[in-house]
PDB file of N, CA and C in Angstrom:
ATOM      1  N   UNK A   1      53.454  73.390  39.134  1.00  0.00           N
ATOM      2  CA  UNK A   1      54.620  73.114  38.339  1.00  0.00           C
ATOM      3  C   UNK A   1      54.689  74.082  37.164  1.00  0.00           C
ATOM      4  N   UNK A   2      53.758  74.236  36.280  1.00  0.00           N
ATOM      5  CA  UNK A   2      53.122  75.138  35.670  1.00  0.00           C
ATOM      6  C   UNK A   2      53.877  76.736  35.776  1.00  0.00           C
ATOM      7  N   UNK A   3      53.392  76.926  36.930  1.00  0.00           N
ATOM      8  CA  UNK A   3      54.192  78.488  37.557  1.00  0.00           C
ATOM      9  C   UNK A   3      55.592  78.750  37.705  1.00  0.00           C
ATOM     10  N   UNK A   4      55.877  77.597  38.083  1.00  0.00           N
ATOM     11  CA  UNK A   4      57.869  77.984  38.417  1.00  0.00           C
ATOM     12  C   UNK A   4      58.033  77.577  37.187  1.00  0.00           C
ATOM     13  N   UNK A   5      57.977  76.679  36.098  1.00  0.00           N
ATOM     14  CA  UNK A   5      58.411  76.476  34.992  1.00  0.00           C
ATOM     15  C   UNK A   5      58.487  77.819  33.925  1.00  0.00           C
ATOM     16  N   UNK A   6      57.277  78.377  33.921  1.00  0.00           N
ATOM     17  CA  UNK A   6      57.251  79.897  33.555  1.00  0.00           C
ATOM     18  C   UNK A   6      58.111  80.829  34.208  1.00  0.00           C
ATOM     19  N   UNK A   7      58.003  80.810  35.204  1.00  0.00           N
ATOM     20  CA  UNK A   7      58.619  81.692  36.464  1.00  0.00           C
ATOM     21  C   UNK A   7      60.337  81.252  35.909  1.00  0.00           C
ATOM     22  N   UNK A   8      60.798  80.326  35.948  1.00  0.00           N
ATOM     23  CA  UNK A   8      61.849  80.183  35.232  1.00  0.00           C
ATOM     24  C   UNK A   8      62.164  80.272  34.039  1.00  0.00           C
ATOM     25  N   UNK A   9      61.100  80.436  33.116  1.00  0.00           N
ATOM     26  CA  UNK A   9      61.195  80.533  32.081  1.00  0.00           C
ATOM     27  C   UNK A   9      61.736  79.498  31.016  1.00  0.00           C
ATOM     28  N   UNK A  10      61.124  78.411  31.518  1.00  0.00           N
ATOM     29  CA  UNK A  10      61.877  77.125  30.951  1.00  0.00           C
ATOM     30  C   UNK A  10      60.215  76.606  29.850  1.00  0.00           C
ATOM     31  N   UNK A  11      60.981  75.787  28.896  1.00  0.00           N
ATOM     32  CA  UNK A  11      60.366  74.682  27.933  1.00  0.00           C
ATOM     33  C   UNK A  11      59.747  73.284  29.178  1.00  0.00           C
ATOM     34  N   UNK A  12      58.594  73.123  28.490  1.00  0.00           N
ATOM     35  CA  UNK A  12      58.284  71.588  29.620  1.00  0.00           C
ATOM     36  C   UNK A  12      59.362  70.715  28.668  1.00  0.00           C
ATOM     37  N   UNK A  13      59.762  70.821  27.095  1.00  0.00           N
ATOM     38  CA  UNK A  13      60.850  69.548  27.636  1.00  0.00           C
ATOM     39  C   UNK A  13      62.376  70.035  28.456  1.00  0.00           C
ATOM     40  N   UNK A  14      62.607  71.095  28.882  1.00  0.00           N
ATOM     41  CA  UNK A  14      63.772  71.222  29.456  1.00  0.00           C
ATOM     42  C   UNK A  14      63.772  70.722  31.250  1.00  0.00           C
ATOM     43  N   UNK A  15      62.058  71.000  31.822  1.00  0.00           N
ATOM     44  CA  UNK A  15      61.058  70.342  32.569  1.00  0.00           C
ATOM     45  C   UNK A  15      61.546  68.994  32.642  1.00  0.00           C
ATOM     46  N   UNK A  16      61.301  68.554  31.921  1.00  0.00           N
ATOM     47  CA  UNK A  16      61.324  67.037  31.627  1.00  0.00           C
ATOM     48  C   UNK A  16      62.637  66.577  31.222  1.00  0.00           C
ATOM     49  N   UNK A  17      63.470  67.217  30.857  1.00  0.00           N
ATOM     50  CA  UNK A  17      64.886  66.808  31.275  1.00  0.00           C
ATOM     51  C   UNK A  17      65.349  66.796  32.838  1.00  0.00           C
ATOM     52  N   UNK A  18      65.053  67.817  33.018  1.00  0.00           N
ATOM     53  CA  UNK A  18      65.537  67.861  34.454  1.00  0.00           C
ATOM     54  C   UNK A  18      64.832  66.513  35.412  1.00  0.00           C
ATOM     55  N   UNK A  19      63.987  66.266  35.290  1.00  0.00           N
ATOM     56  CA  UNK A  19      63.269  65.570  36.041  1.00  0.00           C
ATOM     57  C   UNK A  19      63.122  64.069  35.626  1.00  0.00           C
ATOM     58  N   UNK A  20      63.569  63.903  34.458  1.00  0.00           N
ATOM     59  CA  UNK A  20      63.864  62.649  34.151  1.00  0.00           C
ATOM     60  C   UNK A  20      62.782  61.730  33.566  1.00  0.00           C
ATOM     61  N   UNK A  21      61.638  62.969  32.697  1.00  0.00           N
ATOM     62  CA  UNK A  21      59.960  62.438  31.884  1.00  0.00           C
ATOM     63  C   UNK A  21      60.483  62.997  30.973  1.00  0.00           C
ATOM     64  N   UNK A  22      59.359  62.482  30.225  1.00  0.00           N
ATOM     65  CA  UNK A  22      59.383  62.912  28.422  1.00  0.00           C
ATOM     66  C   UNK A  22      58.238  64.420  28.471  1.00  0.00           C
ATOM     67  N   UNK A  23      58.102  65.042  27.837  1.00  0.00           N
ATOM     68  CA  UNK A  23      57.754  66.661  27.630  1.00  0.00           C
ATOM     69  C   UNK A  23      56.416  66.323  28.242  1.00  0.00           C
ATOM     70  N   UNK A  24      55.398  64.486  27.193  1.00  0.00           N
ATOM     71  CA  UNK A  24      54.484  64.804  27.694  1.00  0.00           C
ATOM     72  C   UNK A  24      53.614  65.099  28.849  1.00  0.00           C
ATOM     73  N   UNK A  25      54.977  63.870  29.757  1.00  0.00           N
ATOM     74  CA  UNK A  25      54.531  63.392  31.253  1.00  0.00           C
ATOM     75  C   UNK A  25      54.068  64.883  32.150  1.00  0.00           C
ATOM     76  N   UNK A  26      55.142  66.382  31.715  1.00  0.00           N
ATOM     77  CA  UNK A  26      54.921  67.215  32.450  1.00  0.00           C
ATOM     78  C   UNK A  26      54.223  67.964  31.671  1.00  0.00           C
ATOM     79  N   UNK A  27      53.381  67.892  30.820  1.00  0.00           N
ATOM     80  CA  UNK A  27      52.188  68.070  30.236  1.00  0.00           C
ATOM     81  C   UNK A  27      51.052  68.028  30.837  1.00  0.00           C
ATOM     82  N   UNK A  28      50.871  66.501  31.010  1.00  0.00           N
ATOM     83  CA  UNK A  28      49.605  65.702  31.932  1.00  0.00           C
ATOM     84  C   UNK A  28      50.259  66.161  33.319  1.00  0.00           C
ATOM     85  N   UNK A  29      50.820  66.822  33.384  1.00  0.00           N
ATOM     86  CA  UNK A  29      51.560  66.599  35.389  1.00  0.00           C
ATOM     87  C   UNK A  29      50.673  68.373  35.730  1.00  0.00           C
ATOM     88  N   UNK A  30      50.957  69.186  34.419  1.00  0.00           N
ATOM     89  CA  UNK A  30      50.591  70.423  34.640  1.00  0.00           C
ATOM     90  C   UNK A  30      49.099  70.797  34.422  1.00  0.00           C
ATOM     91  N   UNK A  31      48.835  70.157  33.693  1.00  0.00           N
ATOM     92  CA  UNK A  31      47.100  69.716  33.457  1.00  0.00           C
ATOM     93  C   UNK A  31      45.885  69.085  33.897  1.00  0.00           C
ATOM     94  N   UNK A  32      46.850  68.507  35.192  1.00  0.00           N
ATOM     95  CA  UNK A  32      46.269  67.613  36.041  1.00  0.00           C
ATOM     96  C   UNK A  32      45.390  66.375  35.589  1.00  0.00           C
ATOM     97  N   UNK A  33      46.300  65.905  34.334  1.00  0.00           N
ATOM     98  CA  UNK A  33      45.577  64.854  33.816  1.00  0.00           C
ATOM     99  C   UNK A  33      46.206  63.107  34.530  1.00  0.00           C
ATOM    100  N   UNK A  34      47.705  63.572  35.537  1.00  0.00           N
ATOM    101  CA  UNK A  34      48.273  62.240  35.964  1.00  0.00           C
ATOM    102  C   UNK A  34      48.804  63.305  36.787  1.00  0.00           C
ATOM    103  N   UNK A  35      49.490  62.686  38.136  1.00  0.00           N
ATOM    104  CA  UNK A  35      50.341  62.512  38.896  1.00  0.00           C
ATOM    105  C   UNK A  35      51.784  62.295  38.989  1.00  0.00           C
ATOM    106  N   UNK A  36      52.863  62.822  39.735  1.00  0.00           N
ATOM    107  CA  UNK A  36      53.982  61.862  39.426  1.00  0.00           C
ATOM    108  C   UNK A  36      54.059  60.693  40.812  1.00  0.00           C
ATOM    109  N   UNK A  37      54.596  59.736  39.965  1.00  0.00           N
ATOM    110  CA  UNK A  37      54.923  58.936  40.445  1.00  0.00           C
ATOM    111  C   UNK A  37      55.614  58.420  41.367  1.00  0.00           C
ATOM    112  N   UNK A  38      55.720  57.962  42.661  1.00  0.00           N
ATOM    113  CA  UNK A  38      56.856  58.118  43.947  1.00  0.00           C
ATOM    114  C   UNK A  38      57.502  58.432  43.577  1.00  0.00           C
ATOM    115  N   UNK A  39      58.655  57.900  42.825  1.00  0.00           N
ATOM    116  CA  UNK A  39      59.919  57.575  42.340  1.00  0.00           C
ATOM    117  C   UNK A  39      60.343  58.970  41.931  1.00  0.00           C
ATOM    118  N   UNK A  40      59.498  59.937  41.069  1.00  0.00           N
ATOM    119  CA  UNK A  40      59.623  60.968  40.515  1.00  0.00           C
ATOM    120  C   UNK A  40      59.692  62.356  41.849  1.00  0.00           C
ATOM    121  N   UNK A  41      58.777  62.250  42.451  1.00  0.00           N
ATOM    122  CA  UNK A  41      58.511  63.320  44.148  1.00  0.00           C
ATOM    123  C   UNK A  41      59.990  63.852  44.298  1.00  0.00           C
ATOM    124  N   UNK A  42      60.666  63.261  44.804  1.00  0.00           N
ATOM    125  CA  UNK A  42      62.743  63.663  45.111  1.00  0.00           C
ATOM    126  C   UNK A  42      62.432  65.206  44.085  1.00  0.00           C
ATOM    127  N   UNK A  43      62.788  64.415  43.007  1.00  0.00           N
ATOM    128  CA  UNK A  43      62.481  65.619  41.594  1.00  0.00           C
ATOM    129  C   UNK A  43      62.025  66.948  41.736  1.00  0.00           C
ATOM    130  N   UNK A  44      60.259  66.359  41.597  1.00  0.00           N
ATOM    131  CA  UNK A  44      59.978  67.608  41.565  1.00  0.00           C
ATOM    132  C   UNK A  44      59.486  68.453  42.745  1.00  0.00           C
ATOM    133  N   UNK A  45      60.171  67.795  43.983  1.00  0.00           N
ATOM    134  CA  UNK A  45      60.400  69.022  44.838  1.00  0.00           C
ATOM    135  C   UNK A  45      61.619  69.838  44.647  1.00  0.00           C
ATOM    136  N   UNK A  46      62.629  69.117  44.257  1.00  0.00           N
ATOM    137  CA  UNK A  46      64.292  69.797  43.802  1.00  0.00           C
ATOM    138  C   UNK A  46      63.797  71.068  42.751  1.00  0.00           C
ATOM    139  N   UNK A  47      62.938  70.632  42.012  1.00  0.00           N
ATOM    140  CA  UNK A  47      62.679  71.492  40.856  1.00  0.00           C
ATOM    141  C   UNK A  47      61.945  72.856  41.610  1.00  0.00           C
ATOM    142  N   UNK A  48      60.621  72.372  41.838  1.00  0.00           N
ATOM    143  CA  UNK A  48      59.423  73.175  43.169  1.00  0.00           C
ATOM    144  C   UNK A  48      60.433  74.231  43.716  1.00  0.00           C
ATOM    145  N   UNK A  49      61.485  73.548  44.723  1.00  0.00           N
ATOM    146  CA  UNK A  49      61.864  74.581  45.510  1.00  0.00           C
ATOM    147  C   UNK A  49      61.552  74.246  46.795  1.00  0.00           C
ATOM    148  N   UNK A  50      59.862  73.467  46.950  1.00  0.00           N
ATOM    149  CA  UNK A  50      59.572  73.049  47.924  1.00  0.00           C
ATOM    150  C   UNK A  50      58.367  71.549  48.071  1.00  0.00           C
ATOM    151  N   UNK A  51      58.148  71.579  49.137  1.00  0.00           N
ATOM    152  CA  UNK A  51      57.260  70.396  49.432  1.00  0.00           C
ATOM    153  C   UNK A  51      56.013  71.047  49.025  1.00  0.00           C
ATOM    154  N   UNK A  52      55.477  70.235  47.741  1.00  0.00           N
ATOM    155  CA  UNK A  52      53.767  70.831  47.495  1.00  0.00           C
ATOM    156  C   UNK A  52      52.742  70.044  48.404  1.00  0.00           C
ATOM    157  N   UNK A  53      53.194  68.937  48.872  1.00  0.00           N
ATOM    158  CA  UNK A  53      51.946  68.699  50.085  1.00  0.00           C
ATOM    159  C   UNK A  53      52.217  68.960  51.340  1.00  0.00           C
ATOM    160  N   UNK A  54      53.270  69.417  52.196  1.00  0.00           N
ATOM    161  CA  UNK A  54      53.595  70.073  53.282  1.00  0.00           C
ATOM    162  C   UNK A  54      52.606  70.168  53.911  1.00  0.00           C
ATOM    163  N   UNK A  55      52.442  69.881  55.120  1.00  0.00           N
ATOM    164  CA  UNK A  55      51.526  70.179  56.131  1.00  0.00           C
ATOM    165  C   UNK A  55      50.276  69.456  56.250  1.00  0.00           C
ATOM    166  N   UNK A  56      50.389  69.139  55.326  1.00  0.00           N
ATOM    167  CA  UNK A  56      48.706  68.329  55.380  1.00  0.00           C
ATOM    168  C   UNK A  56      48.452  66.690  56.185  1.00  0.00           C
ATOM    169  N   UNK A  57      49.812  66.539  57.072  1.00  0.00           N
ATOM    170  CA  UNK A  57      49.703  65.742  57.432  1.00  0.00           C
ATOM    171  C   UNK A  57      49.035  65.330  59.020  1.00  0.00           C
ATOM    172  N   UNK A  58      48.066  64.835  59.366  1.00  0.00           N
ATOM    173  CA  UNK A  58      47.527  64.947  60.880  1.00  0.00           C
ATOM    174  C   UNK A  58      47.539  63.942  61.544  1.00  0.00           C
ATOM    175  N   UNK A  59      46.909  62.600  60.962  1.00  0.00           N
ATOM    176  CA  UNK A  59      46.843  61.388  61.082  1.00  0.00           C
ATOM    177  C   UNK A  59      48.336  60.667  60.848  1.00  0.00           C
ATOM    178  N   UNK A  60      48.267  59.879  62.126  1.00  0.00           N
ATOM    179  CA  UNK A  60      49.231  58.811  61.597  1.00  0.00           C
ATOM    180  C   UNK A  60      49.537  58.453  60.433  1.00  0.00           C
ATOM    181  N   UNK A  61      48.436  57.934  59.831  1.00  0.00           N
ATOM    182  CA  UNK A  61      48.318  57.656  59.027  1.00  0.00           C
ATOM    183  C   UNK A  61      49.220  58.106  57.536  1.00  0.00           C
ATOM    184  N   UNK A  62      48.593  59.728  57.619  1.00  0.00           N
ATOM    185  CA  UNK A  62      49.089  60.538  56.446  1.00  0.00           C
ATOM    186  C   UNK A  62      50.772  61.077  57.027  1.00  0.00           C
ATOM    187  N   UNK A  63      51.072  60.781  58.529  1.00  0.00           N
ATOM    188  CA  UNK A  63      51.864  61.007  58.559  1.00  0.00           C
ATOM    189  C   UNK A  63      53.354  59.957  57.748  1.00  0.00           C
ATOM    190  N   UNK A  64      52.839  58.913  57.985  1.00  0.00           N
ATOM    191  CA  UNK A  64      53.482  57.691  56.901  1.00  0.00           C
ATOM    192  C   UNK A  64      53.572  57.830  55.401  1.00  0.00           C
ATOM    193  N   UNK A  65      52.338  58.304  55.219  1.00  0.00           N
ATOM    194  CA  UNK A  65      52.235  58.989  53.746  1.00  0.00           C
ATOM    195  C   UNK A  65      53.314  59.757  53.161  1.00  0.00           C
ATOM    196  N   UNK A  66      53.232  60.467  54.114  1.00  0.00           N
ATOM    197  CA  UNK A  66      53.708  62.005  53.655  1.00  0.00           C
ATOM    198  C   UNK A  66      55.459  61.545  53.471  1.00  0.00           C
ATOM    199  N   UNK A  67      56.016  61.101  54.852  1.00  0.00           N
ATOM    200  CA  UNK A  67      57.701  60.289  54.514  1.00  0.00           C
ATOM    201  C   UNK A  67      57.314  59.701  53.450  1.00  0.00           C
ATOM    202  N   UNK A  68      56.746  58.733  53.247  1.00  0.00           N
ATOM    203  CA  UNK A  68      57.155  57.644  52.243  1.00  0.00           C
ATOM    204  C   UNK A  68      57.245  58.359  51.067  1.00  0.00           C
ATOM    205  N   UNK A  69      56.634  59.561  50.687  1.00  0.00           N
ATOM    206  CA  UNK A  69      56.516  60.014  49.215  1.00  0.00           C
ATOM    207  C   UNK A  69      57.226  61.138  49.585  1.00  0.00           C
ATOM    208  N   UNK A  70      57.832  61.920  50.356  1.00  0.00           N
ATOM    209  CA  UNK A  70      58.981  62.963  50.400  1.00  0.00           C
ATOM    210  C   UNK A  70      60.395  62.042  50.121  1.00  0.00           C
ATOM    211  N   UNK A  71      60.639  60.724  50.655  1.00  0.00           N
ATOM    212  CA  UNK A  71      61.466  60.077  50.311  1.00  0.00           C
ATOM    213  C   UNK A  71      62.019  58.942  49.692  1.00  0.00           C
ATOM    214  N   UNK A  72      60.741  59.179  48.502  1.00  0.00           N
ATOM    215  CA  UNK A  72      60.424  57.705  47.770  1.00  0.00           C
ATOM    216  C   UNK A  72      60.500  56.274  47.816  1.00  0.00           C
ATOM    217  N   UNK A  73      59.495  56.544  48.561  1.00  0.00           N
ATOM    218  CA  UNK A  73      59.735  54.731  49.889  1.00  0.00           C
ATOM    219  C   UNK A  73      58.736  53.956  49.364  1.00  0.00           C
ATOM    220  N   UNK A  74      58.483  53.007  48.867  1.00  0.00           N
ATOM    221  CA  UNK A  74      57.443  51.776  48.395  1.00  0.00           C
ATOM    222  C   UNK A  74      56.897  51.335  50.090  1.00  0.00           C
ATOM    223  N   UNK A  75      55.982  51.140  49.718  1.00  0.00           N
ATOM    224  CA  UNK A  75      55.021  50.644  50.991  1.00  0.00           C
ATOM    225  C   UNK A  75      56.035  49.309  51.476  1.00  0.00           C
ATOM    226  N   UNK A  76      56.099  48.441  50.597  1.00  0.00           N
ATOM    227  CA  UNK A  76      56.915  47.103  50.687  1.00  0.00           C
ATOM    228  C   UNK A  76      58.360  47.912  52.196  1.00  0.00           C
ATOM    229  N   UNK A  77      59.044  48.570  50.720  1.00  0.00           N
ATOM    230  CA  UNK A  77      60.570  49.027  51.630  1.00  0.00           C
ATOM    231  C   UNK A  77      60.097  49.493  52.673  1.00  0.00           C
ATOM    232  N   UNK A  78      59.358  50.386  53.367  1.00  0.00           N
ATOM    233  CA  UNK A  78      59.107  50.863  54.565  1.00  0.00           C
ATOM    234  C   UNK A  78      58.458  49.557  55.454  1.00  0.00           C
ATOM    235  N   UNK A  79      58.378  49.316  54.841  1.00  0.00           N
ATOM    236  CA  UNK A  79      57.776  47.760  55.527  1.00  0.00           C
ATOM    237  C   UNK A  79      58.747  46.612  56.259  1.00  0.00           C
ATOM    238  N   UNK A  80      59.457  46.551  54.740  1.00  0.00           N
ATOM    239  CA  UNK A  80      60.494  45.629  55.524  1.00  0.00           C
ATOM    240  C   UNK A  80      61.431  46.609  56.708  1.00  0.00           C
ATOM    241  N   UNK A  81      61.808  47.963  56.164  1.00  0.00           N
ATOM    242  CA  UNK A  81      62.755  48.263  57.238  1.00  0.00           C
ATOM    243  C   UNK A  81      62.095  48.585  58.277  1.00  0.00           C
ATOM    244  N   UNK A  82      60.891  48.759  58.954  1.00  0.00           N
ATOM    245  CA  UNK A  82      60.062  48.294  60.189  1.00  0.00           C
ATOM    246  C   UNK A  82      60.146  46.829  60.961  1.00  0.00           C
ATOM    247  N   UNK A  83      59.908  46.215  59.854  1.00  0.00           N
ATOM    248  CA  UNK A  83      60.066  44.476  60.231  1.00  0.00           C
ATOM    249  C   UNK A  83      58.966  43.690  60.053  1.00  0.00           C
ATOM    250  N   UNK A  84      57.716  44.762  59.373  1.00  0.00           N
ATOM    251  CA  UNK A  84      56.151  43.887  59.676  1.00  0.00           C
ATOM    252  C   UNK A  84      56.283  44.015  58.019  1.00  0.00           C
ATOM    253  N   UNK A  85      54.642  43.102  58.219  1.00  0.00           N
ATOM    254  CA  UNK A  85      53.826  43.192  56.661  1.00  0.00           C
ATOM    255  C   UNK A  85      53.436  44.153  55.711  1.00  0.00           C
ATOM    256  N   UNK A  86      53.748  44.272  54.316  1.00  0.00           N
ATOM    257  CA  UNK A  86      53.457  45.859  53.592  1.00  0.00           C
ATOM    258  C   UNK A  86      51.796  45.864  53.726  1.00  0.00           C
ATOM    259  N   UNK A  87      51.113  44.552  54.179  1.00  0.00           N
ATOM    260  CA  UNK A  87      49.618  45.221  54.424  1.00  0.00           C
ATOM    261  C   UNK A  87      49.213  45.278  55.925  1.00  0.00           C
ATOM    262  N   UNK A  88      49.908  45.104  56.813  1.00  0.00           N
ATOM    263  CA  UNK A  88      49.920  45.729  57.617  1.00  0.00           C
ATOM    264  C   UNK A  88      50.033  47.732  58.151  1.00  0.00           C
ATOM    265  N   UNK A  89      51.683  47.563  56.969  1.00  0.00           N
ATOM    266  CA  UNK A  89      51.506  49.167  57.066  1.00  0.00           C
ATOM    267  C   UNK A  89      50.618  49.548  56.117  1.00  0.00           C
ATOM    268  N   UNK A  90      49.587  49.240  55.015  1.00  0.00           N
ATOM    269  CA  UNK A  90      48.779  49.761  54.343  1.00  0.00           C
ATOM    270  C   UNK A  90      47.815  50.099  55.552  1.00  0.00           C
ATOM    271  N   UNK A  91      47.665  49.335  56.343  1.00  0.00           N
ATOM    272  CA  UNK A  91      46.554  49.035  57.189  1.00  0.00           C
ATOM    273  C   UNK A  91      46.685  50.767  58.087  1.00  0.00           C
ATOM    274  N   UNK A  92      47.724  50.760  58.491  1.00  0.00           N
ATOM    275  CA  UNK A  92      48.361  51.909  58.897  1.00  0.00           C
ATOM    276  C   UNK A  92      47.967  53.481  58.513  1.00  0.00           C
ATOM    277  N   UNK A  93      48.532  53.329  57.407  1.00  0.00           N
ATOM    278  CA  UNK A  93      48.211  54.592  56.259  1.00  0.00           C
ATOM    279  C   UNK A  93      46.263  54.344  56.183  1.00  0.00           C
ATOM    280  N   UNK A  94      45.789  53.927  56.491  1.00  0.00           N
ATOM    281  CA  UNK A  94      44.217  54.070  56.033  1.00  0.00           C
ATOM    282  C   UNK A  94      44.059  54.340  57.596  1.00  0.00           C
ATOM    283  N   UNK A  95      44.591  54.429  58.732  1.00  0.00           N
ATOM    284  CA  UNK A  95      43.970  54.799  59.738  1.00  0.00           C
ATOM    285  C   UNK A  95      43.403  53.570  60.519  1.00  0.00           C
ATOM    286  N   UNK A  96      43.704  51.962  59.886  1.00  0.00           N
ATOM    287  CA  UNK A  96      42.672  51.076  60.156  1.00  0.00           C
ATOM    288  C   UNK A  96      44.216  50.200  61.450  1.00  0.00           C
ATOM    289  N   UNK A  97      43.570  50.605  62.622  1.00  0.00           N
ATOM    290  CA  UNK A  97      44.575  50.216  63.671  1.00  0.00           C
ATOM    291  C   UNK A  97      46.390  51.343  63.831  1.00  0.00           C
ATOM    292  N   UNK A  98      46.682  51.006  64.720  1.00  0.00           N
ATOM    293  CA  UNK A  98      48.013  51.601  65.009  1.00  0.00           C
ATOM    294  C   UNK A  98      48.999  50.560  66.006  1.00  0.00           C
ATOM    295  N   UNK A  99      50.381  50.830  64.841  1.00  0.00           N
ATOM    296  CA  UNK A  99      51.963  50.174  65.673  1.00  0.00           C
ATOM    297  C   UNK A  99      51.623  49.614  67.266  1.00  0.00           C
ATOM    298  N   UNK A 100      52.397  49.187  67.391  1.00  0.00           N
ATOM    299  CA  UNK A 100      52.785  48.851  68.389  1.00  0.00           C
ATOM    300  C   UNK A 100      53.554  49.826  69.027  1.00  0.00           C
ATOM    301  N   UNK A 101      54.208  50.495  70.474  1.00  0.00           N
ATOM    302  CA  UNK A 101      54.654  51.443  71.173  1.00  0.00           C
ATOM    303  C   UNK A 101      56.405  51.245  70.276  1.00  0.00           C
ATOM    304  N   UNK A 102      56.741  50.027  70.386  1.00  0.00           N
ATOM    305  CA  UNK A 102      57.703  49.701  69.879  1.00  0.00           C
ATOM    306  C   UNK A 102      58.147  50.152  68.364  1.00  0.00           C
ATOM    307  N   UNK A 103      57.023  49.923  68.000  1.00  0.00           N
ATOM    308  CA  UNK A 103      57.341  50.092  66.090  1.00  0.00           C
ATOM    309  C   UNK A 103      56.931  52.261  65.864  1.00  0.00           C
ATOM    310  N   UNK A 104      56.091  52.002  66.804  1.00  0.00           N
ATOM    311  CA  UNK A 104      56.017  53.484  66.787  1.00  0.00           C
ATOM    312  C   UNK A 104      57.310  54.678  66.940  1.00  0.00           C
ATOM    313  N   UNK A 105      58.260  53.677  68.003  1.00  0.00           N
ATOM    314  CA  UNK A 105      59.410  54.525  68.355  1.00  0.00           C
ATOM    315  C   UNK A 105      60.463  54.602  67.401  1.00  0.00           C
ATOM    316  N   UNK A 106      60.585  53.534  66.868  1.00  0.00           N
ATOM    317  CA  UNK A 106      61.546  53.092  65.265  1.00  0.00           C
ATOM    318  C   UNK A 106      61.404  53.688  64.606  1.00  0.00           C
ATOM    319  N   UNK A 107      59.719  53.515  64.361  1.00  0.00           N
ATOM    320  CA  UNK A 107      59.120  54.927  62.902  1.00  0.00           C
ATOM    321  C   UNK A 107      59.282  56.062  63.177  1.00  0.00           C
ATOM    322  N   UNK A 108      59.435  56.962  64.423  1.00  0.00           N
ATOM    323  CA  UNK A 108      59.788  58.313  64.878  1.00  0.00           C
ATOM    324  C   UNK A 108      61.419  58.783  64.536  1.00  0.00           C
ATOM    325  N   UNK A 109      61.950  57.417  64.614  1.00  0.00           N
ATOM    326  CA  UNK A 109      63.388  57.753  64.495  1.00  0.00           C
ATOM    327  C   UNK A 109      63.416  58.189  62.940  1.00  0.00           C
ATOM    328  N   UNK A 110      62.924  57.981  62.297  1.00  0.00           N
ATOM    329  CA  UNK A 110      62.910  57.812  60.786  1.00  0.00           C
ATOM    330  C   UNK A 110      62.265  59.826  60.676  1.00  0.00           C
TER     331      UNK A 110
END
């Protein structure tokens, strides 16, 4: 974040306008002292340019991951719009069991 912010030549609070934090949040975001937050991801890929975790997905598992936080999905919401339990799909995302053929084909559509 760090780099394109320079690279653009921008202030972290102009950073943080755009993205909808206060100067410090992209402070700690560039310092690697915090994370952003689902909700925030939309953002700062718009900002990025691109997906900073791209590809790293192999496992089912991380493949759930990876949607839910490219499109700021709460474990819950992806849950209900499947139809099962949000610890079920936790169960999911850790690798611990897999869908049903059925729920698998739903989640592909997605």
């Amino acid at each position: 974040m760090r780099k394109r912010r320079l690279d653009l030549k921008l202030l972290q609070k102009e950073v943080a306008r755009k993205v909808g934090v206060d100067e410090a949040t992209i402070y700690n975001w560039e310092n690697n002292r915090s994370s952003p937050e689902l909700h925030y991801i939309p953002k700062v890929i718009q900002f990025l340019g691109y997906v900073p975790f791209q590809g790293q997905a192999e496992t089912l598992g991380e493949k759930i991951m990876y949607y839910r936080r490219l499109h700021s999905i709460t474990q819950k919401e992806l849950a209900h719009s499947l139809g099962v339990d949000p610890t079920t799909l936790a169960r999911w995302e850790r690798n611990e069991g897999r869908p049903q053929r059925a729920l698998l084909e739903k989640m592909s559509a997605f």
